[in-house]
Each structure stands twice: as structure tokens, then as C-alpha cells.
C-alpha atoms as a PDB file:
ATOM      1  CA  UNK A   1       0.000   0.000   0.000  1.00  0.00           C
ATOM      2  CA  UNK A   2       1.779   3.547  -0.838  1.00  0.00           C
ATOM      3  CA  UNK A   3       0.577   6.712   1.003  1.00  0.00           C
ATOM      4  CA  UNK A   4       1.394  10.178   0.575  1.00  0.00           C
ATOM      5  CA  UNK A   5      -0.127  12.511   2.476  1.00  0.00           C
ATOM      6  CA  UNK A   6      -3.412   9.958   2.926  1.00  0.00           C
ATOM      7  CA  UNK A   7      -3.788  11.542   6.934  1.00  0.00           C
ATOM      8  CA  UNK A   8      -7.446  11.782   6.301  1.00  0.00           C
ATOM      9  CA  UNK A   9      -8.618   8.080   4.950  1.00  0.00           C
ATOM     10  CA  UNK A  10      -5.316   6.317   6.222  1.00  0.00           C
ATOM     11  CA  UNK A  11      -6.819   4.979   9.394  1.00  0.00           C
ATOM     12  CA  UNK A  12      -9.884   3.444   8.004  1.00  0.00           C
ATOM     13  CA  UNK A  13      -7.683   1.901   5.285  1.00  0.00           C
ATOM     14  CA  UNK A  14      -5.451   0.320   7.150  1.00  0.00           C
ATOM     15  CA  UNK A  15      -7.825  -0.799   9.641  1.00  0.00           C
ATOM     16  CA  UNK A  16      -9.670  -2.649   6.619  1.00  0.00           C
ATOM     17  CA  UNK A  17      -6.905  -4.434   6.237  1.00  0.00           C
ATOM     18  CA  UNK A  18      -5.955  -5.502   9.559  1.00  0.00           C
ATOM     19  CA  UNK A  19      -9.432  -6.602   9.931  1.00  0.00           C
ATOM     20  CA  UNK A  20      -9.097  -9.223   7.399  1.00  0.00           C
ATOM     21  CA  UNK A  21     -10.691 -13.128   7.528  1.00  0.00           C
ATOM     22  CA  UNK A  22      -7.367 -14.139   5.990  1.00  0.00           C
ATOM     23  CA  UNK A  23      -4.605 -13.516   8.664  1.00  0.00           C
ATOM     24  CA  UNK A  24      -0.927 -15.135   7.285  1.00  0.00           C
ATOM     25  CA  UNK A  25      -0.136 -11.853   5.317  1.00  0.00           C
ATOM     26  CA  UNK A  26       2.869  -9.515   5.538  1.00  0.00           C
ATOM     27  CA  UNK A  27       1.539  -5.796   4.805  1.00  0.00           C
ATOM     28  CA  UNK A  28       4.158  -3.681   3.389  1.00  0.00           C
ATOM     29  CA  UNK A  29       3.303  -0.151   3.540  1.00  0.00           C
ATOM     30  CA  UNK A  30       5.385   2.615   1.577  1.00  0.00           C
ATOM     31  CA  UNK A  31       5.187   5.938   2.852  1.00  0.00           C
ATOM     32  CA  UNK A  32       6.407   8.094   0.376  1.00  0.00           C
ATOM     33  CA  UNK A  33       7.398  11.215   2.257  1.00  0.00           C
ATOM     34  CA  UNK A  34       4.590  12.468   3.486  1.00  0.00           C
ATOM     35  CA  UNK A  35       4.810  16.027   5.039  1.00  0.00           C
ATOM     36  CA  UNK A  36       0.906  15.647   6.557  1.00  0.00           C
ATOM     37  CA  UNK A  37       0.326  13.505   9.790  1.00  0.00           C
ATOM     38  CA  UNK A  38       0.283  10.271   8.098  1.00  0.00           C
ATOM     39  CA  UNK A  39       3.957   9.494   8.958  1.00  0.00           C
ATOM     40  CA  UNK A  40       2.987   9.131  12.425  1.00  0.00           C
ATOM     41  CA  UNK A  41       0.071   6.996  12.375  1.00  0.00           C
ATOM     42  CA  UNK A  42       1.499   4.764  10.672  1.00  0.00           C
ATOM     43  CA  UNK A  43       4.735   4.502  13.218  1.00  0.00           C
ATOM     44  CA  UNK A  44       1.794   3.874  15.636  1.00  0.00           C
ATOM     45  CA  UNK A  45       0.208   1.022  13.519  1.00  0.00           C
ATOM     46  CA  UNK A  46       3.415  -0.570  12.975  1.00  0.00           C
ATOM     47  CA  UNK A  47       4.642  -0.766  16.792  1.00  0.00           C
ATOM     48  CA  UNK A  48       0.814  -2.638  17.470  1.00  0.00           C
ATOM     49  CA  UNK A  49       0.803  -5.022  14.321  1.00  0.00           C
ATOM     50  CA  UNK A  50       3.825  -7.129  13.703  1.00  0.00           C
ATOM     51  CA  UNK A  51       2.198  -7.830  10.134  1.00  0.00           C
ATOM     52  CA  UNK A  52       3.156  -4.252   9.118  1.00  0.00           C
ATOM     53  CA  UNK A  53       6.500  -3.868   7.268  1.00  0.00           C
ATOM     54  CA  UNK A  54       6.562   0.037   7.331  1.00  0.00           C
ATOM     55  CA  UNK A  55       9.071   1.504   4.744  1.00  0.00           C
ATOM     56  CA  UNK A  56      10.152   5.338   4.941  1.00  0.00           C
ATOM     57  CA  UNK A  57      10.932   6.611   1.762  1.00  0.00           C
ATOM     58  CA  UNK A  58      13.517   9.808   2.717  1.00  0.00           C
ATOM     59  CA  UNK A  59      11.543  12.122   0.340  1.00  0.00           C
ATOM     60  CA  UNK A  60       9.085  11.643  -2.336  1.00  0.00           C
ATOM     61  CA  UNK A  61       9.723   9.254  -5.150  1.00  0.00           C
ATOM     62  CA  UNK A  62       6.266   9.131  -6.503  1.00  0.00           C
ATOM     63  CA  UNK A  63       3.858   6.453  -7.232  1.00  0.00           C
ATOM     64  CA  UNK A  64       5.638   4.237  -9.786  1.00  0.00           C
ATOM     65  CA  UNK A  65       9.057   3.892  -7.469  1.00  0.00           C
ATOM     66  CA  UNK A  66       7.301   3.521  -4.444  1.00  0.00           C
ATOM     67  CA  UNK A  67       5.046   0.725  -5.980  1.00  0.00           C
ATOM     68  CA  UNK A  68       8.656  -1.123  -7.047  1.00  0.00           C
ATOM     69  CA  UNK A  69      10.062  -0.748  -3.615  1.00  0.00           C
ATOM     70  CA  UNK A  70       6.996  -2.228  -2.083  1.00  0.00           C
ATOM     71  CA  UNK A  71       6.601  -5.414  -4.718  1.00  0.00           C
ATOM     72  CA  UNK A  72      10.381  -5.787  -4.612  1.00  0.00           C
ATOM     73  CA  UNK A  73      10.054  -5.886  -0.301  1.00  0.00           C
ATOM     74  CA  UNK A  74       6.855  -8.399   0.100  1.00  0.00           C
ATOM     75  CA  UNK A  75       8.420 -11.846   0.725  1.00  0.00           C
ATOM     76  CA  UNK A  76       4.929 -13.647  -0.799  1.00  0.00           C
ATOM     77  CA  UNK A  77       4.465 -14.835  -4.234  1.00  0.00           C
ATOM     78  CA  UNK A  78       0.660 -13.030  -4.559  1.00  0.00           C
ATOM     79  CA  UNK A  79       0.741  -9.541  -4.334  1.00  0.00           C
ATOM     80  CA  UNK A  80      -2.774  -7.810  -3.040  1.00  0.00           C
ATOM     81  CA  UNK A  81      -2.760  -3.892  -4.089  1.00  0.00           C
ATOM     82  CA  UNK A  82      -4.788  -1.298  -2.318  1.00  0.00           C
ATOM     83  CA  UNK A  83      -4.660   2.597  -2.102  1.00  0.00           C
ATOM     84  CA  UNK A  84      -4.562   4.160   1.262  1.00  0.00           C
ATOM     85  CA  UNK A  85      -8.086   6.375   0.478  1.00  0.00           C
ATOM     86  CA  UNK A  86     -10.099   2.895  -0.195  1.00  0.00           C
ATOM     87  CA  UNK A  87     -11.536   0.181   1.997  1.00  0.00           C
ATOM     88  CA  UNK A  88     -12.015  -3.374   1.172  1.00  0.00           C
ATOM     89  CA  UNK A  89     -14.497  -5.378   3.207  1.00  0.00           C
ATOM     90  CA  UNK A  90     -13.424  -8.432   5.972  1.00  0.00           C
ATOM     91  CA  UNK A  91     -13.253 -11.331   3.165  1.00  0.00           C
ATOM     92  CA  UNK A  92     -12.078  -9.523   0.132  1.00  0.00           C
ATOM     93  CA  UNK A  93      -8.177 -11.332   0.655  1.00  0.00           C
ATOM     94  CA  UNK A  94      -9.657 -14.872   1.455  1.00  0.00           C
ATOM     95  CA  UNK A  95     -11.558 -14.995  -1.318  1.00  0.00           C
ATOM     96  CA  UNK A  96      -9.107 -14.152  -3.718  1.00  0.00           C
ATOM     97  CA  UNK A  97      -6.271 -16.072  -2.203  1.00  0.00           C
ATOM     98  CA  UNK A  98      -8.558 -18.634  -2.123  1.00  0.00           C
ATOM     99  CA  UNK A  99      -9.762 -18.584  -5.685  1.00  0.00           C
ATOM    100  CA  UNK A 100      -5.856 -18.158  -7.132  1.00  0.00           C
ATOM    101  CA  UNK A 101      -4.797 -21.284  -4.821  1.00  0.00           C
ATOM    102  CA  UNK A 102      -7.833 -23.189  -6.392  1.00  0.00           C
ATOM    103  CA  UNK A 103      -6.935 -21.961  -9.958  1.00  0.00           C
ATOM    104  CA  UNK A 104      -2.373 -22.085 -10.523  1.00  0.00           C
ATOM    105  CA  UNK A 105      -2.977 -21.169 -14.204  1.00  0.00           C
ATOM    106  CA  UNK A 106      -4.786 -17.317 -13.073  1.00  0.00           C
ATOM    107  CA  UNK A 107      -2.092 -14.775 -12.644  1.00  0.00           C
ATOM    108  CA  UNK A 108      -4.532 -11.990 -11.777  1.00  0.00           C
ATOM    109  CA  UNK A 109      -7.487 -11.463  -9.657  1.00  0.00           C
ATOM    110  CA  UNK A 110      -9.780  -8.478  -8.847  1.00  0.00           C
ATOM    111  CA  UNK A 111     -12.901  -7.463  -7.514  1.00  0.00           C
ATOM    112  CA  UNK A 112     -16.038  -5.457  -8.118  1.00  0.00           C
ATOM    113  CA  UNK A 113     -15.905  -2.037  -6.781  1.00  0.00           C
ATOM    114  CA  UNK A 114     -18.322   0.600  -5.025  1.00  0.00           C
ATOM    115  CA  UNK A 115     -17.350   4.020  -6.428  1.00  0.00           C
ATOM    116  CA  UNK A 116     -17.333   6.514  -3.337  1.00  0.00           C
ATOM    117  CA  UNK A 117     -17.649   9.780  -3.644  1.00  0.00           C
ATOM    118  CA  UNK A 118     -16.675  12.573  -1.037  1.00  0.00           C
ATOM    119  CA  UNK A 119     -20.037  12.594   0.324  1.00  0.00           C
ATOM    120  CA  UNK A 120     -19.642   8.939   1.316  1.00  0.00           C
ATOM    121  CA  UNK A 121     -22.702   8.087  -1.353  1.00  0.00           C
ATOM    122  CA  UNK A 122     -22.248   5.137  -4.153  1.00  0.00           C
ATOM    123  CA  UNK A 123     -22.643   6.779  -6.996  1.00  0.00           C
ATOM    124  CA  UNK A 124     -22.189   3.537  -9.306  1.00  0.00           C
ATOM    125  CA  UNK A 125     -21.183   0.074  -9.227  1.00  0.00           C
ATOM    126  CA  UNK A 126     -18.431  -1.223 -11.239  1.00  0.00           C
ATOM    127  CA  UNK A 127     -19.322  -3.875 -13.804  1.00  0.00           C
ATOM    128  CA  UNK A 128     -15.826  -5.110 -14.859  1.00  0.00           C
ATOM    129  CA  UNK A 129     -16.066  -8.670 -17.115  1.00  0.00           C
ATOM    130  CA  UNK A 130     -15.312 -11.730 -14.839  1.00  0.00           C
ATOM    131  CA  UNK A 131     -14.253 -14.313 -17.393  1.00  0.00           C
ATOM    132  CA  UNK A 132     -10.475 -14.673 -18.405  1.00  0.00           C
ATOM    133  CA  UNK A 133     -11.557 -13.698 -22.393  1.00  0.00           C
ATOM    134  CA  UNK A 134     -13.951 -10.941 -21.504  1.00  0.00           C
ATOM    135  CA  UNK A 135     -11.051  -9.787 -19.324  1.00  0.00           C
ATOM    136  CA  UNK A 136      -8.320  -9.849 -22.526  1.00  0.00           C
ATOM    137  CA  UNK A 137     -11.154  -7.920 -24.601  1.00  0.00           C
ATOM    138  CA  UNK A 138     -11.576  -4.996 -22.292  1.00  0.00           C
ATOM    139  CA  UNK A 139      -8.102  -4.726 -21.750  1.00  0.00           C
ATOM    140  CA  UNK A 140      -7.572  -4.874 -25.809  1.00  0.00           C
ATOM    141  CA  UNK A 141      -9.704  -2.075 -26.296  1.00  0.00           C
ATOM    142  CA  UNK A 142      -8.039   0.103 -23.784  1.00  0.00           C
ATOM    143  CA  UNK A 143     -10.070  -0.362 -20.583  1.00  0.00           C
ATOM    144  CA  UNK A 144      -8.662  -1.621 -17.531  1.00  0.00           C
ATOM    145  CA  UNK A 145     -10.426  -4.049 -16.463  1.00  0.00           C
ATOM    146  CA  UNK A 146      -9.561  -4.598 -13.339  1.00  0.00           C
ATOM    147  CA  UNK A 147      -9.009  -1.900 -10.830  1.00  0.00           C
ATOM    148  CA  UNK A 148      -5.979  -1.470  -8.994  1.00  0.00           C
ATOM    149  CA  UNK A 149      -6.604  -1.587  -6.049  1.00  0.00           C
ATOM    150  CA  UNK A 150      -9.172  -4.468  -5.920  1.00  0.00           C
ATOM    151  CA  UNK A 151      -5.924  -6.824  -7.783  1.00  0.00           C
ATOM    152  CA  UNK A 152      -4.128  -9.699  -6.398  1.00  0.00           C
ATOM    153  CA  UNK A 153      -1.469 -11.042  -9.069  1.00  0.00           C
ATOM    154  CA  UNK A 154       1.437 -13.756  -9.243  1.00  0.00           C
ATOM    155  CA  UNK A 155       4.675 -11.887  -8.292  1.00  0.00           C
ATOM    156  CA  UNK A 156       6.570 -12.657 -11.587  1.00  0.00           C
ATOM    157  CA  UNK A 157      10.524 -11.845 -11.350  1.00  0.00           C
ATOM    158  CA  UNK A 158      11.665  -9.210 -13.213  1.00  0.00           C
ATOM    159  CA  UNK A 159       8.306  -7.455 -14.006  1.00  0.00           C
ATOM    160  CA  UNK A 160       7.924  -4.113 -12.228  1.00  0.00           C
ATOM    161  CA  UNK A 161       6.028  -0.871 -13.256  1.00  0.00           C
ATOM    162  CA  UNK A 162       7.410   1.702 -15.804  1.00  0.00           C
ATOM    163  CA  UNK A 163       7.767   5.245 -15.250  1.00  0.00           C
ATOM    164  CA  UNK A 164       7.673   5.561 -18.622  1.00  0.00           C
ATOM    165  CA  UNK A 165       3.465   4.554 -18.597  1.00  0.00           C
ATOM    166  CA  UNK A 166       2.381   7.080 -15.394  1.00  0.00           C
ATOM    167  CA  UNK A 167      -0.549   7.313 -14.940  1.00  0.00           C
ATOM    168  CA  UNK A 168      -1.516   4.143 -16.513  1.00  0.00           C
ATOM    169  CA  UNK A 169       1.321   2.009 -15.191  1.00  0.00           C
ATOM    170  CA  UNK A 170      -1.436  -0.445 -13.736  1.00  0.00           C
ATOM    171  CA  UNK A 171      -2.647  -0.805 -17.418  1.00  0.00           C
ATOM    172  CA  UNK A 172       1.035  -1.365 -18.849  1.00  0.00           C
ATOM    173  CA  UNK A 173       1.452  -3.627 -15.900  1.00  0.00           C
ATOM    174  CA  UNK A 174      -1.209  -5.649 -16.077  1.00  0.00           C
ATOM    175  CA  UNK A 175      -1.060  -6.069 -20.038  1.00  0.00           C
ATOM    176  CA  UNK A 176       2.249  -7.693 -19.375  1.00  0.00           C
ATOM    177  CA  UNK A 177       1.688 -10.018 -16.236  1.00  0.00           C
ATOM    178  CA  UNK A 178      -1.401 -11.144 -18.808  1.00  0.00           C
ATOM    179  CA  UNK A 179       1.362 -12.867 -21.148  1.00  0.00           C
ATOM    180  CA  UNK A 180       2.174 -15.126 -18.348  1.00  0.00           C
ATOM    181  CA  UNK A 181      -1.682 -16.504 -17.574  1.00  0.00           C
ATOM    182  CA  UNK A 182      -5.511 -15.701 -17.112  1.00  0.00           C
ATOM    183  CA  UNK A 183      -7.252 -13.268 -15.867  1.00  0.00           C
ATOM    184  CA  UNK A 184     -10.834 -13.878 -13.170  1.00  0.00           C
ATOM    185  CA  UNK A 185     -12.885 -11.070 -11.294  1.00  0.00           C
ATOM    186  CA  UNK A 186     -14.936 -12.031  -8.904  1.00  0.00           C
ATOM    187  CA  UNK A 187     -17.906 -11.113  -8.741  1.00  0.00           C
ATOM    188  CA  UNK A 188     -18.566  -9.741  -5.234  1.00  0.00           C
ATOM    189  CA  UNK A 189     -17.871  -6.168  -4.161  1.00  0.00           C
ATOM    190  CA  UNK A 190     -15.347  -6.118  -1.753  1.00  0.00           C
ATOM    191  CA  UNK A 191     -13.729  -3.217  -2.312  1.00  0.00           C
ATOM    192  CA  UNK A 192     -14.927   0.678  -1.840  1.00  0.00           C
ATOM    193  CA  UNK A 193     -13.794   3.075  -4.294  1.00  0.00           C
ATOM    194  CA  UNK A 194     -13.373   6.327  -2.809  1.00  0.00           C
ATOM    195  CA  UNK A 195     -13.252   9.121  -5.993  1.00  0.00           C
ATOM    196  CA  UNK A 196     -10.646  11.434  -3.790  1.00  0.00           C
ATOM    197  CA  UNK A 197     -10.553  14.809  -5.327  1.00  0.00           C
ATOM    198  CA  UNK A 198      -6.427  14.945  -5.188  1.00  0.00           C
ATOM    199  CA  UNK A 199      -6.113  11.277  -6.677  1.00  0.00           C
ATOM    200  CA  UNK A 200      -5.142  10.546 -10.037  1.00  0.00           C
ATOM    201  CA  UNK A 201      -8.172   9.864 -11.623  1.00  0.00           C
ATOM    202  CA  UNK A 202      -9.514  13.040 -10.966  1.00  0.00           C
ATOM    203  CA  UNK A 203      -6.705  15.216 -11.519  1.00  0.00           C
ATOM    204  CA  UNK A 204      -4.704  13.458 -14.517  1.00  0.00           C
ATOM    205  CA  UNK A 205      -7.382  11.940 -16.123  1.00  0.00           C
ATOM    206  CA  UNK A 206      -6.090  12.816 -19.544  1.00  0.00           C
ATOM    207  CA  UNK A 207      -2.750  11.990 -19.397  1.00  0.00           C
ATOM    208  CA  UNK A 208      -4.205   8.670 -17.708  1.00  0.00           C
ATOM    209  CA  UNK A 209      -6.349   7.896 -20.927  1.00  0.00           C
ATOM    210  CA  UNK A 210      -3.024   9.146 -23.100  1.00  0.00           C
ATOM    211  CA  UNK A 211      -0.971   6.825 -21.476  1.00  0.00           C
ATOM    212  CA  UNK A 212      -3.379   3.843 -21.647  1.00  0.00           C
ATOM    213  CA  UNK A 213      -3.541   4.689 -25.397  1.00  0.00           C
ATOM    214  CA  UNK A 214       0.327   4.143 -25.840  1.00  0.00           C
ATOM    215  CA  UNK A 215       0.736   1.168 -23.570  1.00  0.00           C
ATOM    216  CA  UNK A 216      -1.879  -0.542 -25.834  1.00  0.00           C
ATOM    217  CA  UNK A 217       0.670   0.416 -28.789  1.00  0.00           C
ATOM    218  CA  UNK A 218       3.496  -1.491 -26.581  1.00  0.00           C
ATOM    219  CA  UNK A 219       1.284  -4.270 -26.265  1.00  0.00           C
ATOM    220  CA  UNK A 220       0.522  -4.459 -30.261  1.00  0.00           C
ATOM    221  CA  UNK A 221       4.562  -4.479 -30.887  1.00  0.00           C
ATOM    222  CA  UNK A 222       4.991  -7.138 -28.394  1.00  0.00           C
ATOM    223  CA  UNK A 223       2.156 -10.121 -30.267  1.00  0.00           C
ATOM    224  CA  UNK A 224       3.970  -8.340 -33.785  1.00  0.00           C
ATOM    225  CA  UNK A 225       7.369  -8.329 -33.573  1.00  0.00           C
ATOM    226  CA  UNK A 226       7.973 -10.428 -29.861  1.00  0.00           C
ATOM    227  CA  UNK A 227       9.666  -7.163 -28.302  1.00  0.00           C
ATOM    228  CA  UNK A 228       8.635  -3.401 -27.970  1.00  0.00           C
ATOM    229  CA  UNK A 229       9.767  -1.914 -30.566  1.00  0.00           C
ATOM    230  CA  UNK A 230       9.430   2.149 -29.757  1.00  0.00           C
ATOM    231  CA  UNK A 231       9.595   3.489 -26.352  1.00  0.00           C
ATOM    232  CA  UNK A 232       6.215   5.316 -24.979  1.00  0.00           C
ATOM    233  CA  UNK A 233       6.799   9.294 -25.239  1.00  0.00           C
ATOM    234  CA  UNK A 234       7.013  11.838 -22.754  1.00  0.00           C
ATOM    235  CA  UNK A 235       3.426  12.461 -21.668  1.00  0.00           C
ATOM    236  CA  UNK A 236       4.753  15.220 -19.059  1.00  0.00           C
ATOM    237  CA  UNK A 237       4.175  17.488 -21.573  1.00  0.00           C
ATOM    238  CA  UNK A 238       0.982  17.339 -22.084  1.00  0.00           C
ATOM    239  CA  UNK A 239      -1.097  20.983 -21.173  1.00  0.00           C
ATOM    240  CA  UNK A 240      -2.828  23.614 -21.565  1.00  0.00           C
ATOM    241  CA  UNK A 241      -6.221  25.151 -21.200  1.00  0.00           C
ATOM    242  CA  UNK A 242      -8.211  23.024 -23.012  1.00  0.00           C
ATOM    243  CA  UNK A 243      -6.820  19.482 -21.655  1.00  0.00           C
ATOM    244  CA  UNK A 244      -7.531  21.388 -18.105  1.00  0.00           C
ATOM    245  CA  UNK A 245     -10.963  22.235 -18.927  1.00  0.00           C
ATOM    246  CA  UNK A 246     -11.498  18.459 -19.814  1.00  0.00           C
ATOM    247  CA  UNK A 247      -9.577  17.038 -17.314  1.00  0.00           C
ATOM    248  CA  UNK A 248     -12.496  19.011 -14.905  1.00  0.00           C
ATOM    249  CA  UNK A 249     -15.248  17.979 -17.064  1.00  0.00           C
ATOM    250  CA  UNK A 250     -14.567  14.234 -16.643  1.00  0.00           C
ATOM    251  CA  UNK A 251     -14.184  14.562 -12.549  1.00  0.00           C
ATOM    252  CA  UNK A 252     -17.537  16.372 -12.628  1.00  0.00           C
ATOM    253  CA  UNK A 253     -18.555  13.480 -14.621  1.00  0.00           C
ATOM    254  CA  UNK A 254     -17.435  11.167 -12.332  1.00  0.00           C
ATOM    255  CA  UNK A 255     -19.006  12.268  -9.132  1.00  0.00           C
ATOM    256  CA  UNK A 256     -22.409  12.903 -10.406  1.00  0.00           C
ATOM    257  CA  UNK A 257     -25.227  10.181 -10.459  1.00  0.00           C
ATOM    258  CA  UNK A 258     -27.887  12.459 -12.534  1.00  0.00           C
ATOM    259  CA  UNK A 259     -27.437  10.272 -15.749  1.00  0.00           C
ATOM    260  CA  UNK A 260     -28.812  13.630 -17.985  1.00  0.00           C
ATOM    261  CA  UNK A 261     -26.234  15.328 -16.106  1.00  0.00           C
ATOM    262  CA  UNK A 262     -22.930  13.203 -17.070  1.00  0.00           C
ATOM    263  CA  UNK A 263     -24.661  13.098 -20.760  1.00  0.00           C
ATOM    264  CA  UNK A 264     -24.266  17.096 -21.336  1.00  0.00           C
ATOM    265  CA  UNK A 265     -20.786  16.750 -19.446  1.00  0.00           C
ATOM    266  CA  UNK A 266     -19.895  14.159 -22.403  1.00  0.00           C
ATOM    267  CA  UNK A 267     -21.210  16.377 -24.870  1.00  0.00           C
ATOM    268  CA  UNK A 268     -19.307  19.415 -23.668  1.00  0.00           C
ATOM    269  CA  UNK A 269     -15.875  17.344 -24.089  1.00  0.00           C
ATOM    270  CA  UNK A 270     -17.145  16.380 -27.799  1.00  0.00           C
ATOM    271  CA  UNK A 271     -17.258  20.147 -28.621  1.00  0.00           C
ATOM    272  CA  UNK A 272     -13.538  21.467 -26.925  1.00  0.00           C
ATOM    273  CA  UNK A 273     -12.256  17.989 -28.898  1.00  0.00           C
ATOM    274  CA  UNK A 274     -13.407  16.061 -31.867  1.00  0.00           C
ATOM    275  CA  UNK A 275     -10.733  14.083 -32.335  1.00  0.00           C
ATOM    276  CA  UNK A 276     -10.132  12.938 -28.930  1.00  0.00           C
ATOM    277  CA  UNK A 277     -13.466  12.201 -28.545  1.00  0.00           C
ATOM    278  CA  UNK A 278     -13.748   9.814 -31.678  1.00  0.00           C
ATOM    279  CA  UNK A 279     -10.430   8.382 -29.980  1.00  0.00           C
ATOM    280  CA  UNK A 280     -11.769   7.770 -26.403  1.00  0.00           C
ATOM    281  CA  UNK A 281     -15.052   6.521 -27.285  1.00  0.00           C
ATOM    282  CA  UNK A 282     -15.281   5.337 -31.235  1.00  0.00           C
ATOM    283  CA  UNK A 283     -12.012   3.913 -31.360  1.00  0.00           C
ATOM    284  CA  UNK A 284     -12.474   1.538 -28.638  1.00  0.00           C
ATOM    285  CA  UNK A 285     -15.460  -0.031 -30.739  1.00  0.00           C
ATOM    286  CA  UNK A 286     -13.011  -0.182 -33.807  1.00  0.00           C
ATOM    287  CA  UNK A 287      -9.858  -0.940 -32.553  1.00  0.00           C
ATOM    288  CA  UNK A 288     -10.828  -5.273 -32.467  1.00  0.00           C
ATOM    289  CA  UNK A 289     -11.698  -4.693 -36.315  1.00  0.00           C
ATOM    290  CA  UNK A 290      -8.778  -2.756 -37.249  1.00  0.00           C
ATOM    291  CA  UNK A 291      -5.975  -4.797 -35.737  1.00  0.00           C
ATOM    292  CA  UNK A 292      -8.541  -8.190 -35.439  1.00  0.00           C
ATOM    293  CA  UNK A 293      -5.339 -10.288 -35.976  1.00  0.00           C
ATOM    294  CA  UNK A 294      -3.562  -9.226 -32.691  1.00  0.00           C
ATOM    295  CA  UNK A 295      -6.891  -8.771 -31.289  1.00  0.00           C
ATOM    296  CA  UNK A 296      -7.600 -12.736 -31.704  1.00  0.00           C
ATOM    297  CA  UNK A 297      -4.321 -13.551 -30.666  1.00  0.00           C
ATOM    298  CA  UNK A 298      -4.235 -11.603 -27.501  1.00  0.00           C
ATOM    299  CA  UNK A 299      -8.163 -12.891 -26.374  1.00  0.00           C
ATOM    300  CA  UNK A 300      -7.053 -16.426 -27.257  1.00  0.00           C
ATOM    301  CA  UNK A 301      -3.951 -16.497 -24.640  1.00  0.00           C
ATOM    302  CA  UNK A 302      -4.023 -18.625 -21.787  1.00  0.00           C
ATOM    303  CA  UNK A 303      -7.592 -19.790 -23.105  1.00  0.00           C
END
């Protein structure tokens, strides 16, 4: 679990963890120099609960390093993710655990998802596929299909996340642990969602949906050519007032329920950009016609 500067969700986190059915686990907790109060409680945590390996990052290293430390610490082969703002409910690690155990050829499992907003309110449900092809299709046509923080994968040596794909490293990630074995979700919620208004999603939405658009692009090079053939650009440049203004539009999306509400929110990002629009929404219709060969390939793995 990485934190920085989670003060105000930390303790509920954690304690959702702690609280698990499943008790053999080591928790290794990165705090990535946090300046707010979070430091602290989790010195406090960590003096109670031998399970917690607490790791002090000297300053702040951001997400993707702070992800590698932590999967390079944990002594286990299955690695259970979870963000320091969420909660996942008293069974969500036995079931998993127990379904992977059951199943050696899965590499990946998640969970469906409340989606929490500030107001504690669910303002959806997730619906991610739960099949190991349904999986591979979503994931082909640049949708994660399993969230981060409901995942519990095979630790497989060597694979880490890439700088390179922030804020879609999960994406990247997961693409590549897929080459390696299947995918299941299960299909109870046992994770809550919260839609922080500092997290990524939120903030960097479209440098997120950027960066999932080029790690899809590393994945195509891989089932052509066996090896990645460009490297991903620098998506630190990406700006300005426009990408701002839809960057807002798709957190106020996010947070609202009123279904007429989200659909003028959608239409507003149509008008400030065509293009990208036709990108984010046709292309992900398209995209299994236009490349069906490494589309068929990539579905048909592990089958």
C-alpha cells in the first residue's frame, strides 16, 4: 500500500486491512514522504501489528518507485494492491487467495468495486467482465479491467512498473503479467472506491487515458514483432487550457449520479475535442476490427 499525504482516509484503510478473515499476510506499507500527519500513524500502527513492514521513503519518489520498492520488499508470491483512500471489506483477501490457490494457471485477480464519492454516497457500481476472455477484450480495447486496487497477481521476477506509462502504469502492468496466464474477477464487491478529489483519476485523467492509449501500442509491438519496438513518449508534456478544462469535465462526470447530467458533461468534451473524442469513445469499438489479428491472438492467450 503507498501513502502520501493519505492523513485523512489512512486509518480506516489500514484498519480494513488488519481486519481481514485471511490472517498469514505480511503488509508492506510505503510511505512516500509524506509532510501531513500520516507518517505518524502509521509509526503507531506498525509498533501494534507485527504484520506491518513500514518503509520510509527519505523524500518523495512518486507512485511508480514507491510501488517497485513495495513489490520488490513483500516476501509472498501473490501480491494484493490497495490505495490508502479505499476500503475493502473483511473477506475480500480470502476470497481471492482462495480462488488463485484453487486456480495455478490465473495470474490476476480483482474485484467489483463501489465508487465513493466525497459525500460517502455510491454513486455507481463497477461492472468489470469476470471471465479470463472478456477480461483480454476490455483490456484490448483500452479499458482496464480490473481496478488497482481491488488486484491480487502472481509476483513474476523481473516485471515491475514503468515510469515511462504514469498514470496508466497499472494498465502497462497488467497487459504484461497477462502474457504469463488468465485473468478472473470475482464477482462480489469487496472493495470501496473512494473518488478522492487529489487522486489521479480526478486530476490526470487525460494523461491517464493518453498513457493507456500508448501502452496498448506497446502491447501491439509485443504479439507483432515479440519485443517493444518504440519506447512510450514523454506524456509530461501534455497541457494547456483546453486538456484542463477536460480534465475538470470528466471529474464532474465522475461524481455525479444524474445520468442527464454526465450526458451534457460528455457532450461538452465532444465540442472542446473532436478528435479525442472519436479516440476515447469510437475507437475503442473499432480498434478489435482494425488490428482483429492481434486482437484474436491476444483474447485467445491462456484460453
Amino acid at each position: 500500500m503507498p501513502v502520501y499525504n493519505g492523513e485523512k482516509f489512512l486509518k480506516r484503510a489500514v484498519e480494513s486491512v488488519l481486519s481481514q478473515t485471511f490472517k498469514p499476510f505480511e503488509f508492506v506499507i510505503v510511505n512516500d514522504g509524506s509532510t501531513d500527519a500520516s507518517g505518524r500513524i502509521l509509526r503507531a500502527y506498525a509498533r501494534k501489528d507485527k504484520k506491518i513492514h513500514l518503509i520510509q521513503n527519505p523524500e518523495n519518489l512518486g507512485l511508480v518507485k514507491t510501488l517497485n520498492k513495495g513489490l520488490n520488499t513483500a516476501k509472498a508470491w501473490w501480491i494484493a494492491r490497495f490505495d490508502c483512500d479505499d476500503y475493502c471489506y473483511p473477506q475480500r483477501l480470502e476470497k481471492q487467495f482462495s480462488y488463485m490457490r484453487e486456480h495455478p494457471d490465473c495470474v490476476i485477480t480483482g474485484t467489483q468495486a463501489n465508487w465513493v464519492n466525497d459525500k460517502g454516497d455510491i454513486i455507481w457500481k463497477s461492472q468489470c467482465p469476470v471471465e479470463n476472455r472478456d477480461i483480454r477484450k476490455a483490456f484490448f480495447c483500452f479499458t482496464t479491467a480490473i481496478q488497482h486496487t481491488t488486484a491480487m497477481y502472481v509476483k513474476i521476477k523481473g516485471l515491475e512498473y514503468r515510469e515511462s506509462t504514469y498514470p496508466a502504469e497499472d494498465y502497462d502492468y497488467f497487459l504484461r503479467l497477462l502474457e504469463h496466464g488468465k485473468a478472473h474477477v470475482l464477482p462480489e464487491y469487496l472493495v470501496d472506491y473512494y473518488l478522492n478529489s487529489g487522486g489521479i483519476t480526478t486530476t490526470n485523467k487525460m494523461r491517464q487515458v493518453r498513457a493507456i492509449i500508448e501502452g496498448r501500442k506497446l502491447l501491439l509491438e509485443r504479439i507483432r514483432y515479440k519485443r517493444e519496438v518504440h519506447p512510450p513518449p514523454d506524456l509530461k508534456k501534455m497541457g494547456g487550457l483546453q486538456w484542463r478544462i477536460i480534465n475538470r469535465l470528466f471529474s464532474m462526470k465522475s461524481a455525479n449520479k444524474n445520468r442527464f447530467v454526465r450526458y451534457f458533461l460528455t457532450c461538452c468534451m465532444l465540442v472542446l475535442s473532436p478528435a479525442w473524442f472519436l479516440q476515447r469513445y469510437f475507437w475503442k469499438w473499432a480498434t478489435k476490427y482494425v488490428h482483429a489479428r492481434e486482437y484474436k491472438q491476444f483474447i485467445g492467450a491462456g484460453s
